[in-house]
N, C-alpha and C. Protein backbone atom coordinates (compact mmCIF):
# COMPACT_ATOMS: atom_id res chain seq x y z
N UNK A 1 60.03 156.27 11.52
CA UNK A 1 60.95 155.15 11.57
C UNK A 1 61.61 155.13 12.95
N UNK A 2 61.52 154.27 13.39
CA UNK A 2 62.31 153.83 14.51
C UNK A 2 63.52 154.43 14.77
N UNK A 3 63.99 154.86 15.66
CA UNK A 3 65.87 154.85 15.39
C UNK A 3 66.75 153.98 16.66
N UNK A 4 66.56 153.68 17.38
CA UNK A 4 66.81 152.05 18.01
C UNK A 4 67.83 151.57 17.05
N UNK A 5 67.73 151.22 16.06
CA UNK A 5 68.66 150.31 15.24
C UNK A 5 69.87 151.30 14.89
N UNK A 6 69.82 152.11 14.36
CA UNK A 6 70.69 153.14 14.04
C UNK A 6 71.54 153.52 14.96
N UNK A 7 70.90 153.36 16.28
CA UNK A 7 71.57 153.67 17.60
C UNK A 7 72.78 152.42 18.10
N UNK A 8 72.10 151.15 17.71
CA UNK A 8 72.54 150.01 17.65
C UNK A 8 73.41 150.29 17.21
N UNK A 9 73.77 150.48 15.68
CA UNK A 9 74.70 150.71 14.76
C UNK A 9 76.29 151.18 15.52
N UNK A 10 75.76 152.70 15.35
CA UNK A 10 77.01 154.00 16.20
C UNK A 10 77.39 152.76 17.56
N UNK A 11 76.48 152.48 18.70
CA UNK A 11 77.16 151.57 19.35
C UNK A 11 77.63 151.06 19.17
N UNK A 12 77.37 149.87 18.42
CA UNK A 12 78.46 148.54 18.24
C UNK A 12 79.62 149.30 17.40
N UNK A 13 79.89 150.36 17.03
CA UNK A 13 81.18 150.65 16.53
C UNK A 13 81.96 151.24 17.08
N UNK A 14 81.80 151.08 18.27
CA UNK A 14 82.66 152.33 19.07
C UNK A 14 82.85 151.51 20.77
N UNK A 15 84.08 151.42 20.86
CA UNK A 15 84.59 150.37 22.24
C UNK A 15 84.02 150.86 23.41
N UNK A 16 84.24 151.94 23.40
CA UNK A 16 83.92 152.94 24.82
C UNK A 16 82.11 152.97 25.18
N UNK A 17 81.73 152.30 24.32
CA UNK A 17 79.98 152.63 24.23
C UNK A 17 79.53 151.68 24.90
N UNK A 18 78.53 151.30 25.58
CA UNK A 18 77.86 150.01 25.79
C UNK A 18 76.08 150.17 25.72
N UNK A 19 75.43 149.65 24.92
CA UNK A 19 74.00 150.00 24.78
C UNK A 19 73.33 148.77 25.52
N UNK A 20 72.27 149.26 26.25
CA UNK A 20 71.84 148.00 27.09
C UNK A 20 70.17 148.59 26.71
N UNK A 21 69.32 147.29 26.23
CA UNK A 21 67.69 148.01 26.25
C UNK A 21 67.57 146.58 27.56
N UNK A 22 66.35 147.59 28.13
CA UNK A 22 65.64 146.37 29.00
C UNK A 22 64.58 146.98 29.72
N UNK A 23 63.28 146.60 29.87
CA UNK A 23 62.75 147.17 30.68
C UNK A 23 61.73 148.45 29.68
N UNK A 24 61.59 148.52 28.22
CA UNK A 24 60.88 149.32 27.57
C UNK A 24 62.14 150.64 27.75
N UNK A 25 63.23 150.41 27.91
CA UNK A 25 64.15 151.73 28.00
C UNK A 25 65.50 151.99 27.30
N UNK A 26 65.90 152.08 26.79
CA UNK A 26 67.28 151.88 25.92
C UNK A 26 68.63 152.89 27.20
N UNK A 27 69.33 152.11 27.09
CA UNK A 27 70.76 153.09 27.73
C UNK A 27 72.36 152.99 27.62
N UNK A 28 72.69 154.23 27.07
CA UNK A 28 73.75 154.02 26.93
C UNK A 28 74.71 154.67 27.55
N UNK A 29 75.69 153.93 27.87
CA UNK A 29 76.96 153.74 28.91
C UNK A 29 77.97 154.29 28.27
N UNK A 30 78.67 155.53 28.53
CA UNK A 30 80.32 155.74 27.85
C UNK A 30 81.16 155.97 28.96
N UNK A 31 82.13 154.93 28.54
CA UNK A 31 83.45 154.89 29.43
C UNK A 31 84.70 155.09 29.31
N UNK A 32 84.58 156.13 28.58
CA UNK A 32 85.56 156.79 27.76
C UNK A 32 86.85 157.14 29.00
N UNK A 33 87.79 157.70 28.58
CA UNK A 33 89.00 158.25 29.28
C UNK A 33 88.46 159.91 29.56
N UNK A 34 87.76 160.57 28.88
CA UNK A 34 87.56 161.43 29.36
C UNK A 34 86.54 161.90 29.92
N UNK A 35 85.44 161.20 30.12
CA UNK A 35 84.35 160.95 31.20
C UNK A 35 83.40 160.53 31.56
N UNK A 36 82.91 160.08 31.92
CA UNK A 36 81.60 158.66 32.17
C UNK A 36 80.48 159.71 31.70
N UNK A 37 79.35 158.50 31.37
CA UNK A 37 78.11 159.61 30.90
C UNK A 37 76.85 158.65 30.64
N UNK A 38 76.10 159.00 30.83
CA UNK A 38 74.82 157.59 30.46
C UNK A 38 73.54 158.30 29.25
N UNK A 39 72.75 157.76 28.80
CA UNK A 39 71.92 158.33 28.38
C UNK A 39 70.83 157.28 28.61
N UNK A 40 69.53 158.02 28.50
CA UNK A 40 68.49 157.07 29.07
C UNK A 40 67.54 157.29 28.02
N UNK A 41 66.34 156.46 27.33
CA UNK A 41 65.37 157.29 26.50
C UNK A 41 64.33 155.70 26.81
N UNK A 42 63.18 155.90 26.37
CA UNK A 42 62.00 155.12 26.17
C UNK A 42 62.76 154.35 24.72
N UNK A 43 62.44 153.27 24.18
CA UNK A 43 62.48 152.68 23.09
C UNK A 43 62.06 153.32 22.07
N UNK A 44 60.96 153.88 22.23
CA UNK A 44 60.44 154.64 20.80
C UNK A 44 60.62 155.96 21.00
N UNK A 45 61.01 156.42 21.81
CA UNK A 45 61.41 158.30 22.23
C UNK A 45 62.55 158.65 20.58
N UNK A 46 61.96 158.47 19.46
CA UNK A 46 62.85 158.69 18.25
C UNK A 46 63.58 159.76 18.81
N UNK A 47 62.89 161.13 18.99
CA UNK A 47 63.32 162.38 18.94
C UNK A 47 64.68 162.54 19.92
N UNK A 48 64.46 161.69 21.17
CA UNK A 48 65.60 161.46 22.45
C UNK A 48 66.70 161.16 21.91
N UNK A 49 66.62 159.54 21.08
CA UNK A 49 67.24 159.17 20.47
C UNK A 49 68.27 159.67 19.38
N UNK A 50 67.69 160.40 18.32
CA UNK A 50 68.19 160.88 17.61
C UNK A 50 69.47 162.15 18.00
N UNK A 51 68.77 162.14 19.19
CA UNK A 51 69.71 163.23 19.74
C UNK A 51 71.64 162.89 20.85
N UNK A 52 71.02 161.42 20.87
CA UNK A 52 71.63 160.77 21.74
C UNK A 52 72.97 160.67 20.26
N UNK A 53 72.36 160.04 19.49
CA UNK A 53 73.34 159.56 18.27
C UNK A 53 73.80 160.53 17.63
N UNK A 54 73.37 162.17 17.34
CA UNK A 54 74.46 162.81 17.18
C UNK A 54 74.96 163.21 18.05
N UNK A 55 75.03 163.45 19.51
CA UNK A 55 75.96 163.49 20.56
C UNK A 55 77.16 162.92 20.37
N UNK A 56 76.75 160.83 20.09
CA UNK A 56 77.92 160.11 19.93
C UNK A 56 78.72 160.85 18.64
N UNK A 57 78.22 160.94 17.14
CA UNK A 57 79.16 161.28 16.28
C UNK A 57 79.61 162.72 16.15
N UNK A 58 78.61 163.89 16.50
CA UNK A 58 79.19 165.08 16.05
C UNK A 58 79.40 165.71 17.17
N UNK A 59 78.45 165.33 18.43
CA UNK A 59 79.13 166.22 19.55
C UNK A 59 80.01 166.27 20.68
N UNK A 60 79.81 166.41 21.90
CA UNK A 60 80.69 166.54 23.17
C UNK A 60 81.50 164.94 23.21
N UNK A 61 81.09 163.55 22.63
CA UNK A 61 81.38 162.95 22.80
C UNK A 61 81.57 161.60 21.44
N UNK A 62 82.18 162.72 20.50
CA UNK A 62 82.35 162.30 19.55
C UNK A 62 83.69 161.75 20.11
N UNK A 63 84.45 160.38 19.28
CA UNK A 63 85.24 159.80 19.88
C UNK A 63 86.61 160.76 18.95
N UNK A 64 87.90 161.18 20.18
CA UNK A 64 88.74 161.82 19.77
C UNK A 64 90.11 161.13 19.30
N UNK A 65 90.30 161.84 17.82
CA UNK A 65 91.43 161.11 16.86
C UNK A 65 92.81 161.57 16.57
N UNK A 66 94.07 160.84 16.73
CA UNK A 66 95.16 161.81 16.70
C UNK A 66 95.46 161.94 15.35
C-alpha cells in the first residue's frame, strides 16, 4: 500500500508542516520554532516514507504540548 496519503494526512494536520510532491518526489518542509528540517523521498519509497511519518508523530519532531 502506498503511504503518500497517510503522509498527506499527519501533514495537513499539523501548521508547521508543509508537504509539496512534484517532480516524482514528495517533500516535506518543517518550520517549526525549534528547527527547520526537510525530508525528501521518491513517491513510492513506502519504506522512506513510513519513516518520515513516524518522525512527524513519535519522534525528534513530534509537535511539542504544554
Amino acid at each position: 500500500m502506498k503511504q503518500i496519503g497517510n503522509l498527506a494526512i499527519v501533514c495537513a494536520r499539523r501548521k508547521d508542516v508543509t508537504l509539496r510532491i512534484e517532480q516524482g518526489r514528495v517533500k516535506v518542509l518543517l518550520s517549526g520554532t525549534y528547527a527547520p528540517a526537510a525530508f525528501s523521498a521518491d513517491w513510492d519509497d513506502d519504506e522512506t516514507i513510513l519513516s518520515v511519518i513516524h518522525e512527524l508523530n513519535f519522534g525528534r519532531y513530534t509537535p511539542k504540548t504544554l
